[in-house]
Protein backbone atom coordinates (compact mmCIF):
# COMPACT_ATOMS: atom_id res chain seq x y z
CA UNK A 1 106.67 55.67 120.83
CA UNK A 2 108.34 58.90 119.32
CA UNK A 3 107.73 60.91 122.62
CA UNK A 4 109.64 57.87 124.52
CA UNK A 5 112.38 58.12 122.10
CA UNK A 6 112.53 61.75 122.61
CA UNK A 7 112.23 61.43 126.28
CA UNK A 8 115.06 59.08 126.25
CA UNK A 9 117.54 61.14 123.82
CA UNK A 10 117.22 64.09 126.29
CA UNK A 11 117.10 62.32 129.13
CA UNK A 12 120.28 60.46 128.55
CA UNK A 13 122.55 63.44 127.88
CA UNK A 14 120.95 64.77 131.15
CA UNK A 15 121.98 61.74 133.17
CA UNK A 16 125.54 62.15 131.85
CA UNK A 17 125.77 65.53 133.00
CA UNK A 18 124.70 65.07 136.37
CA UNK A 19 127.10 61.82 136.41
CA UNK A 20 129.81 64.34 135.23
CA UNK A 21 129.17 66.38 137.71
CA UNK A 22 129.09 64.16 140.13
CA UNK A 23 132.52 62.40 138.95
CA UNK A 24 133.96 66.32 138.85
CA UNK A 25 132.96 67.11 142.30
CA UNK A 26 134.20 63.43 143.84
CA UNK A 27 137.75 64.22 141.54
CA UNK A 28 138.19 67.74 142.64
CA UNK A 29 137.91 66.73 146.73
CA UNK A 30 141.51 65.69 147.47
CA UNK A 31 143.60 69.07 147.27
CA UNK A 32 146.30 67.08 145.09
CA UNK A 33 146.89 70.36 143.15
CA UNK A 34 146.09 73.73 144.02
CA UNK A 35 142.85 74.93 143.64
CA UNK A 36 141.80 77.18 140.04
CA UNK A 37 140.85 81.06 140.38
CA UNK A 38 136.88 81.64 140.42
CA UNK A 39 135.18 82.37 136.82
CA UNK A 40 135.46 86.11 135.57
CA UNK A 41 131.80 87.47 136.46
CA UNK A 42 129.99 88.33 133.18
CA UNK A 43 130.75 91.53 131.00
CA UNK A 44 127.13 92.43 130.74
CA UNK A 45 123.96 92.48 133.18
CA UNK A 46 122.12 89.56 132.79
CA UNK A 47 118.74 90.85 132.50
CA UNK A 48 118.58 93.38 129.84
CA UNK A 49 115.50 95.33 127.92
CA UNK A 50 114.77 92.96 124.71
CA UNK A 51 115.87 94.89 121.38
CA UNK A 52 112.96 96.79 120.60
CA UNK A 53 110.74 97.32 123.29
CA UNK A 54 106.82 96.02 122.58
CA UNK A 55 108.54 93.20 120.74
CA UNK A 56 107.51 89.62 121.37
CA UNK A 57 110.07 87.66 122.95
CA UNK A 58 111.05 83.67 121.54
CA UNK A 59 108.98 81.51 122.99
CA UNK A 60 110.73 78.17 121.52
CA UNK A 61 108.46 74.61 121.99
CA UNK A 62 108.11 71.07 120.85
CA UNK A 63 105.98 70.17 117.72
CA UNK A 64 104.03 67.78 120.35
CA UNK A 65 103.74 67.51 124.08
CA UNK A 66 105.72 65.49 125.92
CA UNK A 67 104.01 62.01 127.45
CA UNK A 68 106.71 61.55 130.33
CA UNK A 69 108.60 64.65 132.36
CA UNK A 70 112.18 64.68 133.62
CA UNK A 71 111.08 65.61 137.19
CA UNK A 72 113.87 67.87 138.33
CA UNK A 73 112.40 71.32 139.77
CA UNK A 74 113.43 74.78 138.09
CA UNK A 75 112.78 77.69 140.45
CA UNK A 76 113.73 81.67 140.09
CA UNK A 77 112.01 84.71 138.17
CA UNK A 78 110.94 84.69 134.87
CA UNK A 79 112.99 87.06 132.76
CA UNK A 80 113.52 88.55 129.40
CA UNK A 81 117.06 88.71 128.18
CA UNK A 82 118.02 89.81 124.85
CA UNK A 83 114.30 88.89 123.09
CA UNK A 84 114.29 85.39 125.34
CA UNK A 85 112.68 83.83 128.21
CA UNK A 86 114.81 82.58 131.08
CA UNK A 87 114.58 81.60 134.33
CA UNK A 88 117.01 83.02 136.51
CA UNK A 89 117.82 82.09 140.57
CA UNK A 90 117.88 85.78 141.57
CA UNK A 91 116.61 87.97 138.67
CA UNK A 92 120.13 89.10 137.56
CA UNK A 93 122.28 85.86 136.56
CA UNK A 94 120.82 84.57 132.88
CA UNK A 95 119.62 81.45 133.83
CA UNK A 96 117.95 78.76 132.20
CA UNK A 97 116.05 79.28 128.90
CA UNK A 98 112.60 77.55 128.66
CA UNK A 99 111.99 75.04 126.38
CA UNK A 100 108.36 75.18 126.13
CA UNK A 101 105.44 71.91 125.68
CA UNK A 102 103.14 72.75 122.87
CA UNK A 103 100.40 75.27 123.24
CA UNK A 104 101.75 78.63 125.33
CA UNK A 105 102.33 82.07 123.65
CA UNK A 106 103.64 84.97 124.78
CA UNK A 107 102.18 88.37 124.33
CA UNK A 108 102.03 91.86 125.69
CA UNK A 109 99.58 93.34 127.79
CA UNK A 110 100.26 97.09 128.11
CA UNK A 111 103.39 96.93 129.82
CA UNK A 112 103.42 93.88 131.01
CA UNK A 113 104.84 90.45 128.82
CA UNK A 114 103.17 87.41 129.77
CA UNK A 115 103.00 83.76 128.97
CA UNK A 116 99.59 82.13 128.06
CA UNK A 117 98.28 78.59 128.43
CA UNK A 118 96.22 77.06 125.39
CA UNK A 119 92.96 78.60 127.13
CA UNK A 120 94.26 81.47 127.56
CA UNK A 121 94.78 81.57 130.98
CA UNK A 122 98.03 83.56 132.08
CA UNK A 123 100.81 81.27 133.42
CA UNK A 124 103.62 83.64 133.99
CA UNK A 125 105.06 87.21 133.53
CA UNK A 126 107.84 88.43 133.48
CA UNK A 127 109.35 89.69 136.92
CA UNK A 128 108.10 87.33 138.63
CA UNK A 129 108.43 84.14 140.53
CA UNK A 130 108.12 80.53 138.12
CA UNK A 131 108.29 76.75 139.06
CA UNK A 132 108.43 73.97 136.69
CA UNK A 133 109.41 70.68 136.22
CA UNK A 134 111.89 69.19 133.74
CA UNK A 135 115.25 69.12 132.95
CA UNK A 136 118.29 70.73 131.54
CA UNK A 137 118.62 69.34 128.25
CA UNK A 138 121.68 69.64 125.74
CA UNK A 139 120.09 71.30 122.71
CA UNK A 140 121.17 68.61 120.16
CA UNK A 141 120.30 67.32 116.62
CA UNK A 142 117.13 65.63 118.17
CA UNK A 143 116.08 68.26 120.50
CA UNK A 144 116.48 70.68 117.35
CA UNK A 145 114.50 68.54 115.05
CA UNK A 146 111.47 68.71 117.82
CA UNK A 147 111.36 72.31 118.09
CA UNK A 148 108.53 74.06 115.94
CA UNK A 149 110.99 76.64 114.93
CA UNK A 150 114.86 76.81 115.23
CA UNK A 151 116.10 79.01 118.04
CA UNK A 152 116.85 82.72 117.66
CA UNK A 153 121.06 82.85 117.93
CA UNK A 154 120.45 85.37 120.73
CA UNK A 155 118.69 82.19 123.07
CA UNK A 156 121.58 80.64 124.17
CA UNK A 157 121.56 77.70 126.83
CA UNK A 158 121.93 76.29 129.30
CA UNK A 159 118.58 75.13 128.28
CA UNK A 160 115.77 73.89 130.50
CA UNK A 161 112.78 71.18 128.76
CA UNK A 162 109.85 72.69 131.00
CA UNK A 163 107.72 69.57 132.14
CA UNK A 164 104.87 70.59 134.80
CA UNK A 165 104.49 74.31 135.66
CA UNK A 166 104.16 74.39 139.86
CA UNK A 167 102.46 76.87 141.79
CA UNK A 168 104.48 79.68 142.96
């Protein structure tokens, strides 16, 4: 019953961001007033060395696995970005950081920085191509209270409750 209720209270603030979105996108189509100037690109590259190099990046996760998956589909490179994982569309923009289910670690393997399944089995590494399911998630009171530890200040969102990892 807990994993339903924490299913819900992420999938809900989900569901009003696409609906946001959606309302945004139907508002902004008549040209009624003129149209605002593009973002500022970011100051800094996106993916960056992580502070010390060797160091193990935050892996953040739930306490316990999820029973039900938001089924959107997250798809780009795995990346490290100021000692966290993301998932970025290109390898350069920041991404998404991974909010991990219960049971994978990351480690270092000579050069290389990997992600593990419970059995050891690599999953990922860094530099290259990821797919999972989920959802973007708001990383609220609830969501906090789930995570194992609390998030490093450097992993900030938008934030990305991995359900399913795909094949490549």
């Amino acid at each position: 019953m807990r994993s339903l209720a924490l299913c819900l209270s992420l999938l809900v603030p989900a569901l009003a961001l696409a609906c946001s979105a959606a309302a945004q996108d139907a508002a902004s189509r008549p040209a009624a007033t003129p149209a605002e100037p593009a973002p500022a690109p970011a100051l800094e590259p996106a993916a960056q060395p992580s502070a010390s190099v060797g160091s193990i990046p935050a892996l953040p996760e739930l306490r316990e696995a999820s029973d039900a998956f938001m089924e959107a589909l997250l798809s780009g490179t795995l990346i490290e970005q100021s000692g966290c994982l993301r998932v970025s569309p290109d390898g350069k923009q920041p991404g998404h950081l991974l909010i991990w289910q219960p049971g994978y670690t990351a480690r270092r393997t000579g050069d290389r920085l990997e992600v593990a399944d419970s059995t050891g089995k690599v999953v990922a590494r860094v530099g290259e191509p990821l797919r999972t399911g989920g959802g973007q998630v708001s990383l609220d009171e609830p969501l906090r209270k789930q995570l194992k530890t609390p998030l490093d200040a450097a992993c900030v969102g938008p934030y990305w409750l991995m359900g399913q990892l795909q094949a490549p």
